[in-house]
C-alpha atoms as a PDB file:
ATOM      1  CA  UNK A   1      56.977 -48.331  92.298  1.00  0.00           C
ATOM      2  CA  UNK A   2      54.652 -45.070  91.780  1.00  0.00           C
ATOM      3  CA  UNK A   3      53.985 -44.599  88.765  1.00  0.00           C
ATOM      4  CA  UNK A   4      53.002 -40.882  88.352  1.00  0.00           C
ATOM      5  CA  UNK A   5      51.247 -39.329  84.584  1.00  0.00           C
ATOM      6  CA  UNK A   6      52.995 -36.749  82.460  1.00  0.00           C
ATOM      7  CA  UNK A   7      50.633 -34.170  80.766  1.00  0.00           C
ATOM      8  CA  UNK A   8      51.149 -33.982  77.200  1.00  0.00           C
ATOM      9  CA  UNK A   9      53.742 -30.524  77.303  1.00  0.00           C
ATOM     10  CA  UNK A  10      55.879 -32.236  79.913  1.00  0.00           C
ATOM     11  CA  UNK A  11      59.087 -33.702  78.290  1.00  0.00           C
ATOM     12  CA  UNK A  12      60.694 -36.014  80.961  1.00  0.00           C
ATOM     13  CA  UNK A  13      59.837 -36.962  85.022  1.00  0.00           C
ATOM     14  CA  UNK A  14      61.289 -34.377  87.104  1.00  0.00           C
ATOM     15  CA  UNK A  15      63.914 -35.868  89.641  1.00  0.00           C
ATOM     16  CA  UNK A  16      62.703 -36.319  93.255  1.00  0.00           C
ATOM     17  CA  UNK A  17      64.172 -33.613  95.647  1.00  0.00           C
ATOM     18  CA  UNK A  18      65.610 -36.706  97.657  1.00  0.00           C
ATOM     19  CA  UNK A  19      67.388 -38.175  94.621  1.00  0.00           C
ATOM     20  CA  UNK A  20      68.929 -35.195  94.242  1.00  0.00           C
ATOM     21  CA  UNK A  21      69.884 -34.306  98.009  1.00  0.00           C
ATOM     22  CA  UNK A  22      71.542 -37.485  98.587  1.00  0.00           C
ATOM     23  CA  UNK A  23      73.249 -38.579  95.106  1.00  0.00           C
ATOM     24  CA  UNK A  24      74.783 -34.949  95.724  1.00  0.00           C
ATOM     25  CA  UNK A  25      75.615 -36.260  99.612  1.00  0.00           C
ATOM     26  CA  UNK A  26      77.190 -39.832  97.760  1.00  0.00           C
ATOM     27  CA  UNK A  27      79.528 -37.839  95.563  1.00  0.00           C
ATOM     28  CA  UNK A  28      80.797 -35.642  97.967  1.00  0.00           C
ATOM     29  CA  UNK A  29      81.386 -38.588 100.715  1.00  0.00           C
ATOM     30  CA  UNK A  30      84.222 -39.743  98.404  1.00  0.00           C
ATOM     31  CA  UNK A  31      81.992 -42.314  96.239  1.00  0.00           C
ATOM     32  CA  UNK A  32      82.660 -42.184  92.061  1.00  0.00           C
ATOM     33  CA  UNK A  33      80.426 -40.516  89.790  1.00  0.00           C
ATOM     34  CA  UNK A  34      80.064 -43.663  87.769  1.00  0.00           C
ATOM     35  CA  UNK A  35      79.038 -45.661  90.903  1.00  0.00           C
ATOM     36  CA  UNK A  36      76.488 -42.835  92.136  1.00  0.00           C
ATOM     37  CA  UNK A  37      75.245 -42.186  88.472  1.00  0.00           C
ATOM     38  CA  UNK A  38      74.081 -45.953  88.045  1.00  0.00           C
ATOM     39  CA  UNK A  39      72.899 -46.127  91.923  1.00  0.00           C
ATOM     40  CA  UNK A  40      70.287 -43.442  91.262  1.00  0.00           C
ATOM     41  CA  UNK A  41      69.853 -43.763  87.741  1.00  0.00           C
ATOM     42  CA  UNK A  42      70.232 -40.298  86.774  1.00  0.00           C
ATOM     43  CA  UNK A  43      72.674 -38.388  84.523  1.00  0.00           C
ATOM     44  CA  UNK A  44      76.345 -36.984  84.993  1.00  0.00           C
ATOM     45  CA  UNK A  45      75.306 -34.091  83.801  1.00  0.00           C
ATOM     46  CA  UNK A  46      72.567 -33.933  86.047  1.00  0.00           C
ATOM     47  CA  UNK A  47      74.603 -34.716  89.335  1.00  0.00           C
ATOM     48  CA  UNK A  48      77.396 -32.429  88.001  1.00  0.00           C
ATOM     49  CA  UNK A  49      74.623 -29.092  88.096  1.00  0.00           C
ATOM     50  CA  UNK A  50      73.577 -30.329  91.105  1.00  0.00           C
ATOM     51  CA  UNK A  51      76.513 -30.171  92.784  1.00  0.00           C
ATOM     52  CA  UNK A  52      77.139 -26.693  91.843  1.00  0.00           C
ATOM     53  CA  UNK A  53      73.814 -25.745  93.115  1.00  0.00           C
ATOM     54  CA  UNK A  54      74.050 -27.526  96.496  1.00  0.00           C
ATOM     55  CA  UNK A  55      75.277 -25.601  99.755  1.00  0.00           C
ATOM     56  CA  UNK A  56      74.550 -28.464 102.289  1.00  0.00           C
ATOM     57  CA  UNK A  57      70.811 -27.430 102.394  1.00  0.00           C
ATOM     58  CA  UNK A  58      68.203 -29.644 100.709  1.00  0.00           C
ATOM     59  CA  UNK A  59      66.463 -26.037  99.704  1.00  0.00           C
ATOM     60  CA  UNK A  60      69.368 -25.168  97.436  1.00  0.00           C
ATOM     61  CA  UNK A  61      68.209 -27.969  95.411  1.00  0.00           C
ATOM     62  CA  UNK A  62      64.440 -26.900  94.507  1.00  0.00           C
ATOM     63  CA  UNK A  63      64.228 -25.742  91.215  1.00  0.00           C
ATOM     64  CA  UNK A  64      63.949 -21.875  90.502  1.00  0.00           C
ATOM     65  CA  UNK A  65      61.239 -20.716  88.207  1.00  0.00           C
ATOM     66  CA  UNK A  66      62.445 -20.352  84.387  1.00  0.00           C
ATOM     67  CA  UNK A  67      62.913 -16.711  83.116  1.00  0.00           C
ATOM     68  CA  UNK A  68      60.825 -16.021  80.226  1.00  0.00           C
ATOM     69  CA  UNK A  69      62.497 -14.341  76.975  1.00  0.00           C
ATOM     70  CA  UNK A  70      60.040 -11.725  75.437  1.00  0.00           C
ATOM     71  CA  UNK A  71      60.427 -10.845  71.829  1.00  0.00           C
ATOM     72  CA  UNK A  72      61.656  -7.578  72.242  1.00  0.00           C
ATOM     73  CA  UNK A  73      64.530  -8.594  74.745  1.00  0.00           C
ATOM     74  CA  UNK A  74      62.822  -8.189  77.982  1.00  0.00           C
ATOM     75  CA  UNK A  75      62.865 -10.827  80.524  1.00  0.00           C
ATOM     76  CA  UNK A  76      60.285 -11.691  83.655  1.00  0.00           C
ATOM     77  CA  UNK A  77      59.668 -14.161  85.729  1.00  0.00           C
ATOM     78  CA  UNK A  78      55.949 -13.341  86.245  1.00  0.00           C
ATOM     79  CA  UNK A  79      53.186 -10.715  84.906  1.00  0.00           C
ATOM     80  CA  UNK A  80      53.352  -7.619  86.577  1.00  0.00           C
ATOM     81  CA  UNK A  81      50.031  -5.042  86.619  1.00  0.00           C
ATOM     82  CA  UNK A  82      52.201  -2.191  85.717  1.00  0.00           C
ATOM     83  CA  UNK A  83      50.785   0.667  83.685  1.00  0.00           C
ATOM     84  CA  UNK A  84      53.198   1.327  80.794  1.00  0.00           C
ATOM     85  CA  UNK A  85      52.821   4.951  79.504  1.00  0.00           C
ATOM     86  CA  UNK A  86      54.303   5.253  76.066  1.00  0.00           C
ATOM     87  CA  UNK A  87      56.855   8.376  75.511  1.00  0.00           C
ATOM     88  CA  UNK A  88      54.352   9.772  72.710  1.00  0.00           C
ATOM     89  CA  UNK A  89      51.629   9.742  75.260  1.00  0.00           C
ATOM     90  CA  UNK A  90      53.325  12.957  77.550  1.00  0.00           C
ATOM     91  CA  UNK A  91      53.683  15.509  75.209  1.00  0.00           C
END
């Protein structure tokens, strides 16, 4: 078994995309979610999301980058170089 290290801010293992693909694949060919739950070792919850997410494509399953809350309400996904002129500033 691989053993892989977690840095320090990292909470859990990440699931591989595999697991995910085919547990998905196992519950939708019929088999319980007890049974596929204990095969792959993973979570109902965790299978459940999954198979919302999954349209048949193993791509559907890569995780999407986390949108960042700002203070004041704003959300991004990533820094943008954007010059911010302040309403003061044009008169």
């Amino acid at each position: 078994m691989l053993i892989t290290s977690i840095s320090q801010t990292q909470r859990y293992l990440p699931h591989e995309l595999n697991t995910k693909y085919y547990s998905v694949r196992l519950y939708r060919n019929g088999y319980s979610v007890s049974f596929v739950c204990r095969r792959y070792k993973i979570s109902k919850s965790s299978l459940m999301k999954w198979n919302r997410k999954f349209n048949g494509t193993k791509e559907s399953l890569i995780d999407k980058p986390k949108i960042i809350q700002t203070d004041n309400g704003f959300e991004f996904t990533h820094h943008s170089n954007t010059k911010r002129i302040h309403p003061f500033d044009t008169l």
